[in-house]
PDB file of N, CA and C in Angstrom:
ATOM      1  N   UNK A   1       9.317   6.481 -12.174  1.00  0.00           N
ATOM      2  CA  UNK A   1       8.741   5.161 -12.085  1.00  0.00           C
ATOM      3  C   UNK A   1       7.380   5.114 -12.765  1.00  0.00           C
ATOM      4  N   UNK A   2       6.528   6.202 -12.613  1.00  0.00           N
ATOM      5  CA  UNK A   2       4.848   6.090 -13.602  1.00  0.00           C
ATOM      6  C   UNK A   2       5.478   5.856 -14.836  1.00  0.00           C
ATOM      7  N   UNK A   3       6.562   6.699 -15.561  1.00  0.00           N
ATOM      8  CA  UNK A   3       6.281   6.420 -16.933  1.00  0.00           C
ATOM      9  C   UNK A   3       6.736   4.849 -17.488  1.00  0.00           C
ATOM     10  N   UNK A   4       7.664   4.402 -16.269  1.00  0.00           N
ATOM     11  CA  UNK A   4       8.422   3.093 -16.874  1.00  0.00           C
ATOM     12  C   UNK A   4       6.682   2.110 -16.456  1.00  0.00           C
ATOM     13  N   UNK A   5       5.685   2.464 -15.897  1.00  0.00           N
ATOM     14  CA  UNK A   5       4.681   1.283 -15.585  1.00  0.00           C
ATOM     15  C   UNK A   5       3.573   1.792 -16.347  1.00  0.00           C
ATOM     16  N   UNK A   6       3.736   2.832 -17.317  1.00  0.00           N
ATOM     17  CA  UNK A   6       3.258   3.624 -18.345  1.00  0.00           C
ATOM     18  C   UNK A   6       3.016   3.193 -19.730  1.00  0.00           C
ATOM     19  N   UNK A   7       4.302   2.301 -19.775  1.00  0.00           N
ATOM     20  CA  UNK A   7       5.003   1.740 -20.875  1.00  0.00           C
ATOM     21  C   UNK A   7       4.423   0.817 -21.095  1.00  0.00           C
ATOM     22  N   UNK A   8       3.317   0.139 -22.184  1.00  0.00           N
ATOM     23  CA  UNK A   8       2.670  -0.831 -22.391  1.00  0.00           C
ATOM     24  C   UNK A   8       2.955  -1.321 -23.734  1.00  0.00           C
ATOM     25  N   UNK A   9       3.856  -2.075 -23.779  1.00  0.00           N
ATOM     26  CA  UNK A   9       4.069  -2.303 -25.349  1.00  0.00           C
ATOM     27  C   UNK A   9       3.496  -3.530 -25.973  1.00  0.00           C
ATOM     28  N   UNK A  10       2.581  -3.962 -25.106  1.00  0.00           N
ATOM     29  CA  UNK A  10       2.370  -5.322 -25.867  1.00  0.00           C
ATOM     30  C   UNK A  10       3.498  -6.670 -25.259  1.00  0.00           C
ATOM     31  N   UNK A  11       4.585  -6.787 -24.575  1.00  0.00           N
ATOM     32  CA  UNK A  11       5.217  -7.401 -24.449  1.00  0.00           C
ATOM     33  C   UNK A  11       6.340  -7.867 -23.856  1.00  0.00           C
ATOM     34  N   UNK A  12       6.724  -9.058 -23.307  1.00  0.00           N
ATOM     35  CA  UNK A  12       7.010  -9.116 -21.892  1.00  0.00           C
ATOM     36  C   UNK A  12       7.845  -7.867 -21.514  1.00  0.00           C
ATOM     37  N   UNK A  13       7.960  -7.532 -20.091  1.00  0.00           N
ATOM     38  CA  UNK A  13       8.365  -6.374 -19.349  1.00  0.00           C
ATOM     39  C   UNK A  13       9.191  -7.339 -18.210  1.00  0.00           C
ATOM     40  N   UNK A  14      10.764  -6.696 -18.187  1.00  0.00           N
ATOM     41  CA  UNK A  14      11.501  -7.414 -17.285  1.00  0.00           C
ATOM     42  C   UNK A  14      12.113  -6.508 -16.345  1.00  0.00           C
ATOM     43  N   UNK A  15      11.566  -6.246 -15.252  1.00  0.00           N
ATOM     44  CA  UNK A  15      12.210  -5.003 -14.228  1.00  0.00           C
ATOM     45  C   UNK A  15      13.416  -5.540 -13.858  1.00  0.00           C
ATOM     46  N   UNK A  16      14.414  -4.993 -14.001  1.00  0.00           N
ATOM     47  CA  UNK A  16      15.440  -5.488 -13.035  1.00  0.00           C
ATOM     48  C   UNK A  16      15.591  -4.647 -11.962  1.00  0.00           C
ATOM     49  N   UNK A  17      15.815  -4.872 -10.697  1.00  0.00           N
ATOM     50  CA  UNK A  17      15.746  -3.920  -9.563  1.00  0.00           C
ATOM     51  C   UNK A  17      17.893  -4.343  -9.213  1.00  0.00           C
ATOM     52  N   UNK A  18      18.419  -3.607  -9.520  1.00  0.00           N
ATOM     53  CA  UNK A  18      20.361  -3.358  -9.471  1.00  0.00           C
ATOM     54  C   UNK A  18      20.366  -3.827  -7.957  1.00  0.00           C
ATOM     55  N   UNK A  19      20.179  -4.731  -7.558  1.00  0.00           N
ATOM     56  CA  UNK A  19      20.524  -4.439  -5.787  1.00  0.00           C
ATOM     57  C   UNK A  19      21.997  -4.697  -5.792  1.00  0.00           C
ATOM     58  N   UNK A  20      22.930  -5.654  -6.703  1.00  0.00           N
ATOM     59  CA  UNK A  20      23.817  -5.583  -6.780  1.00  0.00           C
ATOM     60  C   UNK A  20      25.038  -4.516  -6.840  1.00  0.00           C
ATOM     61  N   UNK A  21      24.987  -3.467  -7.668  1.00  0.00           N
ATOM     62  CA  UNK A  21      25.059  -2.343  -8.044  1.00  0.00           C
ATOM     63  C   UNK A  21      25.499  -1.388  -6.755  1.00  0.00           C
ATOM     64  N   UNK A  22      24.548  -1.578  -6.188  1.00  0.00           N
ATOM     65  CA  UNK A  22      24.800  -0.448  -5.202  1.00  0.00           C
ATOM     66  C   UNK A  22      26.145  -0.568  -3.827  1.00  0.00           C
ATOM     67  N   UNK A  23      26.450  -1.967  -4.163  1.00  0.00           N
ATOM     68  CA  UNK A  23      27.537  -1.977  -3.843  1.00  0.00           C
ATOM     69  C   UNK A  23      28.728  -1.250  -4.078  1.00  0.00           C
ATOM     70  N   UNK A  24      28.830  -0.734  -5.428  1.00  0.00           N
ATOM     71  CA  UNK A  24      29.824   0.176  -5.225  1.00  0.00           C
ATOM     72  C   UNK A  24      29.811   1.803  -5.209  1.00  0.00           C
ATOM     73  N   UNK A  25      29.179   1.802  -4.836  1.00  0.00           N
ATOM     74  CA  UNK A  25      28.314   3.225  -4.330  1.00  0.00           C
ATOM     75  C   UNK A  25      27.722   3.178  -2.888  1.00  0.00           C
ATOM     76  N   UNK A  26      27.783   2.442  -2.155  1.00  0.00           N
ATOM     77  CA  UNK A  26      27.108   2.416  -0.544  1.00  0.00           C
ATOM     78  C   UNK A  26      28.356   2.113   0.464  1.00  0.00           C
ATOM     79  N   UNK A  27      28.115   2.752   1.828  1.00  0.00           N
ATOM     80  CA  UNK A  27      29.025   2.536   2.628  1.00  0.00           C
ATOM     81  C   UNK A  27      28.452   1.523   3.542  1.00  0.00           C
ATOM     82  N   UNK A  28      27.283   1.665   3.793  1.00  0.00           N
ATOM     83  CA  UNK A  28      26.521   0.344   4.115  1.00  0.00           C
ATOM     84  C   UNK A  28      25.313  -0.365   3.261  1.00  0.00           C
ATOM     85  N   UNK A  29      25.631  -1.782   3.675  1.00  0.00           N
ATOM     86  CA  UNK A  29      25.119  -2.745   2.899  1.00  0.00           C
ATOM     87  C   UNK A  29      24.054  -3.527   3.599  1.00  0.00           C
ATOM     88  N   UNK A  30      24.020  -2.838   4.664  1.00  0.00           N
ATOM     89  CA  UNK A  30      22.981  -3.762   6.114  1.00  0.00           C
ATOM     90  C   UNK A  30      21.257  -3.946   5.352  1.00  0.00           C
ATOM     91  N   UNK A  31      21.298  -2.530   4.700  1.00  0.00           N
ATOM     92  CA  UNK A  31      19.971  -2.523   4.433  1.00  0.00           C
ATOM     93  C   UNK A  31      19.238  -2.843   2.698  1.00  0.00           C
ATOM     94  N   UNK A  32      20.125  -3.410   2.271  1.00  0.00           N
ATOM     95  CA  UNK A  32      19.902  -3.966   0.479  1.00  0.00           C
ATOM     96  C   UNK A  32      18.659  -4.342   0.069  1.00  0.00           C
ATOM     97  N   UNK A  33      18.626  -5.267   1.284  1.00  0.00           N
ATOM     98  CA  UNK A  33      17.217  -6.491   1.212  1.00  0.00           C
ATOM     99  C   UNK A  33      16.232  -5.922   1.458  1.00  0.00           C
ATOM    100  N   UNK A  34      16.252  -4.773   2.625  1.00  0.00           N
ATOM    101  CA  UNK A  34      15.186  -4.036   2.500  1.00  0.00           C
ATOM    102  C   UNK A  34      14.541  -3.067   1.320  1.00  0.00           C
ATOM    103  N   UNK A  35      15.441  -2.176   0.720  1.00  0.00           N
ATOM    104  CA  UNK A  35      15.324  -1.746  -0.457  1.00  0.00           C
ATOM    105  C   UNK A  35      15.149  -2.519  -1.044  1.00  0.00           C
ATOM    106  N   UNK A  36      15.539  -3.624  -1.493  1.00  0.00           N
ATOM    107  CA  UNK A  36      15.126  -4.310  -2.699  1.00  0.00           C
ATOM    108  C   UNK A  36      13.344  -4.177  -2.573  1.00  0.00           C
ATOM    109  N   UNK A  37      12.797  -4.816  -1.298  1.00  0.00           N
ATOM    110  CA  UNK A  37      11.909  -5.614  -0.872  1.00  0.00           C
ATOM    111  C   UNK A  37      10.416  -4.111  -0.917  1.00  0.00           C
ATOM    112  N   UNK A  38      10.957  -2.940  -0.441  1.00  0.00           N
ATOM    113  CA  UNK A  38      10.454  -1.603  -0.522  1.00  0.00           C
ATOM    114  C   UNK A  38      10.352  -1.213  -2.451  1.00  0.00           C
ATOM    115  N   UNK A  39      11.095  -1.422  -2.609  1.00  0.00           N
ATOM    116  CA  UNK A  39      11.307  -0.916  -4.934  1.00  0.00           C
ATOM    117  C   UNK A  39      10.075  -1.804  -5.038  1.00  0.00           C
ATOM    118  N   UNK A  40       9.563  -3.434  -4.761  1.00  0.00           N
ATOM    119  CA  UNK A  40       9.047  -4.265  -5.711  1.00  0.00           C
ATOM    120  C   UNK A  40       7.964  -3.537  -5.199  1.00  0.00           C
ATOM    121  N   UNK A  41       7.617  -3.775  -3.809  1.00  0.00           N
ATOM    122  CA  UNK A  41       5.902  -3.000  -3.890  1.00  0.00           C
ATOM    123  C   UNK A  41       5.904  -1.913  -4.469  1.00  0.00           C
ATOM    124  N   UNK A  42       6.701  -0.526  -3.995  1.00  0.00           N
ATOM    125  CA  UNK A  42       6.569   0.738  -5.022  1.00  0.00           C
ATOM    126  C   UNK A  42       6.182   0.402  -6.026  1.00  0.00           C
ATOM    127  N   UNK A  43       6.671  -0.859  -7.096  1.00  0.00           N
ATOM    128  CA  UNK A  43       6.386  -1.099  -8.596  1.00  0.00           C
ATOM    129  C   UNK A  43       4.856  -1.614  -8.454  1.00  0.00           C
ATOM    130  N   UNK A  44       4.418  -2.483  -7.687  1.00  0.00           N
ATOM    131  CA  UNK A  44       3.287  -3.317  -7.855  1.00  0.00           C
ATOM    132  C   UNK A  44       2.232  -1.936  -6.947  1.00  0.00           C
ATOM    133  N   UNK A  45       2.751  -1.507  -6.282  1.00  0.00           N
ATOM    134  CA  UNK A  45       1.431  -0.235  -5.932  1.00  0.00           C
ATOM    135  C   UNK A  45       1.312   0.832  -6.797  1.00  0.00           C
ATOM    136  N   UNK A  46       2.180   0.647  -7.785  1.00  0.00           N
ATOM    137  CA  UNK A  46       1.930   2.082  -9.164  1.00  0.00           C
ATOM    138  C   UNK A  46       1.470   1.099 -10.507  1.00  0.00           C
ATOM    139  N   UNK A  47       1.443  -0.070 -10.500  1.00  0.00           N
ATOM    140  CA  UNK A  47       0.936  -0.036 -11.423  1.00  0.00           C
ATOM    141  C   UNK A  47       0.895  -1.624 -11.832  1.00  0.00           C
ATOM    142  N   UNK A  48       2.691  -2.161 -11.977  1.00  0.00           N
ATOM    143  CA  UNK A  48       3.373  -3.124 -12.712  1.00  0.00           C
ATOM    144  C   UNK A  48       2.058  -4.116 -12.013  1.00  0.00           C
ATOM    145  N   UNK A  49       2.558  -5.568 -12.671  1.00  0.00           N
ATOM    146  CA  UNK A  49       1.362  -6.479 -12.307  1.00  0.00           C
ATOM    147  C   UNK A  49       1.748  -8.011 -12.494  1.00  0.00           C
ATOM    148  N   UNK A  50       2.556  -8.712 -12.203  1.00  0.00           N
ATOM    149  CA  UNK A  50       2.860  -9.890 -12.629  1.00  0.00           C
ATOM    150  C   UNK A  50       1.657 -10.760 -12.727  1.00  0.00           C
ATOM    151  N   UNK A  51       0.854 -10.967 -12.029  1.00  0.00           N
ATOM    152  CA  UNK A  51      -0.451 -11.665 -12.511  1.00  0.00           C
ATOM    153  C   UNK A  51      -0.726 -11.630 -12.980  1.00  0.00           C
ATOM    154  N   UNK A  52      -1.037 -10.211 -14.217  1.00  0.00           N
ATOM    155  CA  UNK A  52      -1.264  -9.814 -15.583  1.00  0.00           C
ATOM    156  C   UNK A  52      -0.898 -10.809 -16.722  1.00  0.00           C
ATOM    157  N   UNK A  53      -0.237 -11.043 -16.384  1.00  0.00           N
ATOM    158  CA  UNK A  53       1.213 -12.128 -17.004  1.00  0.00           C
ATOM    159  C   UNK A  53       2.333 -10.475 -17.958  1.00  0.00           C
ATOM    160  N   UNK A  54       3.197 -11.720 -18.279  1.00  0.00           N
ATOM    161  CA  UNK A  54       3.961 -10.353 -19.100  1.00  0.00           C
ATOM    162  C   UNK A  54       4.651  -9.600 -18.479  1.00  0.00           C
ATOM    163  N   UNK A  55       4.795  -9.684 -17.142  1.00  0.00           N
ATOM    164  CA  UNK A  55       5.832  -8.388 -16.800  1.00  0.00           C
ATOM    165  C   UNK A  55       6.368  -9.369 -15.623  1.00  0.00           C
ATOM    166  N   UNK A  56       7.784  -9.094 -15.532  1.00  0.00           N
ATOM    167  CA  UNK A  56       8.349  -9.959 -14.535  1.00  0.00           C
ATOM    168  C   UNK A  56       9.424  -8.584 -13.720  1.00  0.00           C
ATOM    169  N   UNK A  57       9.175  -8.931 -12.447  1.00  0.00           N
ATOM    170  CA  UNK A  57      10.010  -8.436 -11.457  1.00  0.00           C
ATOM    171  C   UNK A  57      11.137  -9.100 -10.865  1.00  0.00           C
ATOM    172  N   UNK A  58      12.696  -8.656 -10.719  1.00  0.00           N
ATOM    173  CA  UNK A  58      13.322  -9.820 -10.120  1.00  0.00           C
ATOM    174  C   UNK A  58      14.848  -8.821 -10.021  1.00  0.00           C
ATOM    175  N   UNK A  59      14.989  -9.062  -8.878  1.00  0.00           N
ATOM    176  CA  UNK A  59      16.376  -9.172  -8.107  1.00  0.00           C
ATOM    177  C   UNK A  59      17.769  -9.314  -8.967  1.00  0.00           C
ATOM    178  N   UNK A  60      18.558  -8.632  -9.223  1.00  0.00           N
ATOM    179  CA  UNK A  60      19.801  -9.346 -10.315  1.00  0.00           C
ATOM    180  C   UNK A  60      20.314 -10.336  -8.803  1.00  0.00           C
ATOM    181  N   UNK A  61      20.082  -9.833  -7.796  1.00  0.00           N
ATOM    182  CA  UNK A  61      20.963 -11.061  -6.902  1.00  0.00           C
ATOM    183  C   UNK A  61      20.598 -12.346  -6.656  1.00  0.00           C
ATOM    184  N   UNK A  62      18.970 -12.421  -7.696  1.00  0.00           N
ATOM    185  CA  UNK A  62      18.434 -13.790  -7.407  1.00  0.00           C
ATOM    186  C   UNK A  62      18.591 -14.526  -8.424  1.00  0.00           C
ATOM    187  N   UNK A  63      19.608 -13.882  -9.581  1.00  0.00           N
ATOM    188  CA  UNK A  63      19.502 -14.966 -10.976  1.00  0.00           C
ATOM    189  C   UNK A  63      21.492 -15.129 -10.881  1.00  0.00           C
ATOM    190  N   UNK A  64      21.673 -15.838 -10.919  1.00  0.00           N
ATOM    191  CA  UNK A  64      23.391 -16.072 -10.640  1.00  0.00           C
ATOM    192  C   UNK A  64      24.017 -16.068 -11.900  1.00  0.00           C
ATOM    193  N   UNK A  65      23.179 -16.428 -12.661  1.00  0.00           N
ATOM    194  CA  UNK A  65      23.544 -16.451 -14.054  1.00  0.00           C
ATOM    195  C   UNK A  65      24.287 -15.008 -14.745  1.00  0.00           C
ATOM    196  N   UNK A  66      23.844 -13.946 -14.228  1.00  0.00           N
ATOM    197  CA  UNK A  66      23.996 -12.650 -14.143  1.00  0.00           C
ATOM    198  C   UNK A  66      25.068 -12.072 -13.430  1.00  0.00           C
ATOM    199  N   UNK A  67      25.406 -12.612 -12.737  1.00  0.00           N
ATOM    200  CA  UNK A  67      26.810 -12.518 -11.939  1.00  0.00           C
ATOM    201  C   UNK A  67      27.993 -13.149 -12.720  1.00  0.00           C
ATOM    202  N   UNK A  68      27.828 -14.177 -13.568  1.00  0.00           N
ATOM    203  CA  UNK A  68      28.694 -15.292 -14.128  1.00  0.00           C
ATOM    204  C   UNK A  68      28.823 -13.706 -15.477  1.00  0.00           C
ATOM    205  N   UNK A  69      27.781 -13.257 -15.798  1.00  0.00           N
ATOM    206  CA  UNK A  69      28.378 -12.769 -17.156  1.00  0.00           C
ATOM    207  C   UNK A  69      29.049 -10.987 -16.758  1.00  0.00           C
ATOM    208  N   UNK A  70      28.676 -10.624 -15.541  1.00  0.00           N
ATOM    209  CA  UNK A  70      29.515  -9.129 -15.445  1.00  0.00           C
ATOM    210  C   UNK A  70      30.613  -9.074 -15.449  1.00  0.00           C
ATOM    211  N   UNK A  71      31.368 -10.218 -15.579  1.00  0.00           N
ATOM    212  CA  UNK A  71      33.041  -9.820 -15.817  1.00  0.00           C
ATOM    213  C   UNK A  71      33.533 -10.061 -17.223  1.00  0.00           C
ATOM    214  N   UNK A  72      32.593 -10.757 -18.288  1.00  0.00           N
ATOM    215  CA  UNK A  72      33.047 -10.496 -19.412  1.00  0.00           C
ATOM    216  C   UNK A  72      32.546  -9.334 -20.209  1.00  0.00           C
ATOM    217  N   UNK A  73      30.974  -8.998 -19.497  1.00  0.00           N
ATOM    218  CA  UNK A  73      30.908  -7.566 -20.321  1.00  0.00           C
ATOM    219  C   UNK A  73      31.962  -6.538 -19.841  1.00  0.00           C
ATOM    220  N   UNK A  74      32.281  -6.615 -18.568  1.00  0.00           N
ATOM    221  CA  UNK A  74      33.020  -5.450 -18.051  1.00  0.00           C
ATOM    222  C   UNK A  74      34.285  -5.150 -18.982  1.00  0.00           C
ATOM    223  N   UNK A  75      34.895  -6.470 -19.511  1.00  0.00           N
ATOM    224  CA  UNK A  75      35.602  -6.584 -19.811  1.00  0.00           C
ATOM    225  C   UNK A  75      35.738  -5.704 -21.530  1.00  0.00           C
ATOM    226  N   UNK A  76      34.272  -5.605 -22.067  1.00  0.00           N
ATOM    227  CA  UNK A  76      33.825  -5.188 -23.533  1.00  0.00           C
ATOM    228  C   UNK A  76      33.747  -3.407 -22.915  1.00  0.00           C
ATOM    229  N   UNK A  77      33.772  -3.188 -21.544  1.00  0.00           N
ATOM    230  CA  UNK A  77      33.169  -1.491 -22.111  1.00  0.00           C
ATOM    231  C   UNK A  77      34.203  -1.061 -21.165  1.00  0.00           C
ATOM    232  N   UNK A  78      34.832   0.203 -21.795  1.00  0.00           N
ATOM    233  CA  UNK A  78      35.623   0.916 -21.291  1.00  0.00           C
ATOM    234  C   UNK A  78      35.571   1.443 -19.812  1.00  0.00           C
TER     235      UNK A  78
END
């Protein structure tokens, strides 16, 4: 995680935090929201900074739009 808040390139920075994802890899799901909610500070206490401007933090489970397109990429990769 330092080197990804390491990474200063000049230009916007879009964390995606997978909370989705771990669905198919977890036997329980009780605690997602918490992890999610535990990753963003980890990011904002090492470094990241949205006030800065330029770097955005965000949930894939909070943009739906993102859900609409995983079944046609799925569909592109083996």
């Amino acid at each position: 995680m330092k080197k990804r808040v390491a990474v200063d390139l000049g230009v916007e920075t879009f964390v995606l935090i997978a909370d989705y994802q771990v669905l198919t890899d977890r036997d329980d799901f009780s605690k997602i929201a918490d992890f999610t909610l535990e990753l963003t500070a980890d990011y904002l206490s090492l470094g990241l900074d949205p006030e800065k401007g330029g770097t955005f933090i965000f949930a894939h489970s909070g943009v739906p739009e993102l859900n609409q397109l995983v079944v046609p990429f799925l569909g592109l990769l083996p």
